[in-house]
C-alpha atoms as a PDB file:
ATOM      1  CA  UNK A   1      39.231   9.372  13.583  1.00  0.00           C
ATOM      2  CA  UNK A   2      38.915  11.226  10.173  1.00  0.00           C
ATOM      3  CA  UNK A   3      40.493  14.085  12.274  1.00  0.00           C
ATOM      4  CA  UNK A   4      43.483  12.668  13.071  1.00  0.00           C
ATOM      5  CA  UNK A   5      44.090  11.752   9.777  1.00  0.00           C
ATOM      6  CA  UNK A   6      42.613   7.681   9.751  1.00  0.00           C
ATOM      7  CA  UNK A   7      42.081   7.484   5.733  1.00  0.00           C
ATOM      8  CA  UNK A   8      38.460   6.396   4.695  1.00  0.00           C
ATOM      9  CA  UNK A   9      39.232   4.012   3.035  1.00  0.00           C
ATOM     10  CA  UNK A  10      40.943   2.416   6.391  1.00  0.00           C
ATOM     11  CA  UNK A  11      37.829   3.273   8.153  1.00  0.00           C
ATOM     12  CA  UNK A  12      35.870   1.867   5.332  1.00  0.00           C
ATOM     13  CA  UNK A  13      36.819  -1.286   4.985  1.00  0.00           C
ATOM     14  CA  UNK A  14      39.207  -2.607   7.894  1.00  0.00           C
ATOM     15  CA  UNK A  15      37.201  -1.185  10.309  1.00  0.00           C
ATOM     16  CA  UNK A  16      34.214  -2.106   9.428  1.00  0.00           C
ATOM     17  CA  UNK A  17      32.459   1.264   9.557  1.00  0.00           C
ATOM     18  CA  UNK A  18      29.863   2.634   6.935  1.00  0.00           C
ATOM     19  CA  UNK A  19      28.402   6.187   6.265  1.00  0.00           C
ATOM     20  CA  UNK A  20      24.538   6.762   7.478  1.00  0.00           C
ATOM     21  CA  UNK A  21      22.325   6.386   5.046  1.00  0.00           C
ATOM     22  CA  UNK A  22      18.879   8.664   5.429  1.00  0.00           C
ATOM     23  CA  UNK A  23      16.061   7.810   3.484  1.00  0.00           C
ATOM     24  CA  UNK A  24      12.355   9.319   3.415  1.00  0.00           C
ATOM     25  CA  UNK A  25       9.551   7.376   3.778  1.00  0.00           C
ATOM     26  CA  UNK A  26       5.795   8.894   3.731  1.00  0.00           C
ATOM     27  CA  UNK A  27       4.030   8.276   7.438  1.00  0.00           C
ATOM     28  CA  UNK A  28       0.924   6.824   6.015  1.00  0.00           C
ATOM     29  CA  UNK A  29       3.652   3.844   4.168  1.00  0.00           C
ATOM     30  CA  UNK A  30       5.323   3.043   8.013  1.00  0.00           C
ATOM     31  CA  UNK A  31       1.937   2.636   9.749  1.00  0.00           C
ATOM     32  CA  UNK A  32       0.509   0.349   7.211  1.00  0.00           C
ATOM     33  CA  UNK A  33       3.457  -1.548   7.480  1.00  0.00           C
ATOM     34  CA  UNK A  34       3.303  -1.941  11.026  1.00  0.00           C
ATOM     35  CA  UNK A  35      -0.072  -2.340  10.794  1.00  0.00           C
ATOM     36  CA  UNK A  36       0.411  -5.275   8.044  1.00  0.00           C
ATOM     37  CA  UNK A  37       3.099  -6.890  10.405  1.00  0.00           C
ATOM     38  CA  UNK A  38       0.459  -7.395  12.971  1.00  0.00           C
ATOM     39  CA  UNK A  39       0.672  -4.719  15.060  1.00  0.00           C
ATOM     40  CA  UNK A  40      -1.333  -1.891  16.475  1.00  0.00           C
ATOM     41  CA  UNK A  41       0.429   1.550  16.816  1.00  0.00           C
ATOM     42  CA  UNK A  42       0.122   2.547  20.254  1.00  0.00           C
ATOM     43  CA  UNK A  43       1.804   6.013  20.311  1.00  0.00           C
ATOM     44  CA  UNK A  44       3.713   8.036  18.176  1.00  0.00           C
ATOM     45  CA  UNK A  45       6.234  10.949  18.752  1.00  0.00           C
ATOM     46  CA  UNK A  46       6.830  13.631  16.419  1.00  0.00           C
ATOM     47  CA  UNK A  47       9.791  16.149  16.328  1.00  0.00           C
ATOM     48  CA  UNK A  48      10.299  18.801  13.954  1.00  0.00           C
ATOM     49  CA  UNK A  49      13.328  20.511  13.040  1.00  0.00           C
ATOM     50  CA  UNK A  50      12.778  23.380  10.852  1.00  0.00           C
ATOM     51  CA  UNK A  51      11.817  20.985   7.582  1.00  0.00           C
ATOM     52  CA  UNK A  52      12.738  17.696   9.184  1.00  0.00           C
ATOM     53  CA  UNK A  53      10.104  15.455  10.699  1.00  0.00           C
ATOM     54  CA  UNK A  54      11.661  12.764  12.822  1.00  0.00           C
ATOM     55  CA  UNK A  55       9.058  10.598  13.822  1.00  0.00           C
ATOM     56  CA  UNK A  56       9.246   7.250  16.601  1.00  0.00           C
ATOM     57  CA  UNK A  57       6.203   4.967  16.422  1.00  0.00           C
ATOM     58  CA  UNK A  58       6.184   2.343  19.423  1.00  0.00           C
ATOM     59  CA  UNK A  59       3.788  -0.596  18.470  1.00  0.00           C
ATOM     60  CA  UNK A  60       2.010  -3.631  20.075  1.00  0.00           C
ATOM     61  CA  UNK A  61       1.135  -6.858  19.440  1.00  0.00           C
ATOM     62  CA  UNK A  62      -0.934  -7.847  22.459  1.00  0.00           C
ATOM     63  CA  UNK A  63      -3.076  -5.226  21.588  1.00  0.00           C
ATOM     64  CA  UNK A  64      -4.107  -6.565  18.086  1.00  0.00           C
ATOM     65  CA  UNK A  65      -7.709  -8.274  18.539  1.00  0.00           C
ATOM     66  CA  UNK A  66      -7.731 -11.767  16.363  1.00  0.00           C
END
């Protein structure tokens, strides 16, 4: 829409729509989290892209012994 010349701030704030925000967060931080919500990691999928790691962890929580 930018394209055709919709402002950003139209965009913005009529519309509802927000930039992506990226953040970084180390691998060993989003497994114990998972791990601390109850869940046990089942798989996890890693693509690189010259420097970026893109990472998809798929979890369980049938598979968590109590």
């Amino acid at each position: 829409m930018r394209r055709v010349g919709v402002p950003a701030r139209v965009l913005y704030r009529r519309a509802g729509l927000h930039p992506m925000t990226m953040i970084c967060v180390p691998r060993e931080r989003v497994e114990a989290c998972v791990r601390g919500a109850g869940l046990a990691i089942v798989r996890i999928d890693e693509r690189t892209d010259d420097d970026i790691v893109s990472l998809t962890i798929y979890a369980d929580r049938s598979s968590v012994r109590l």
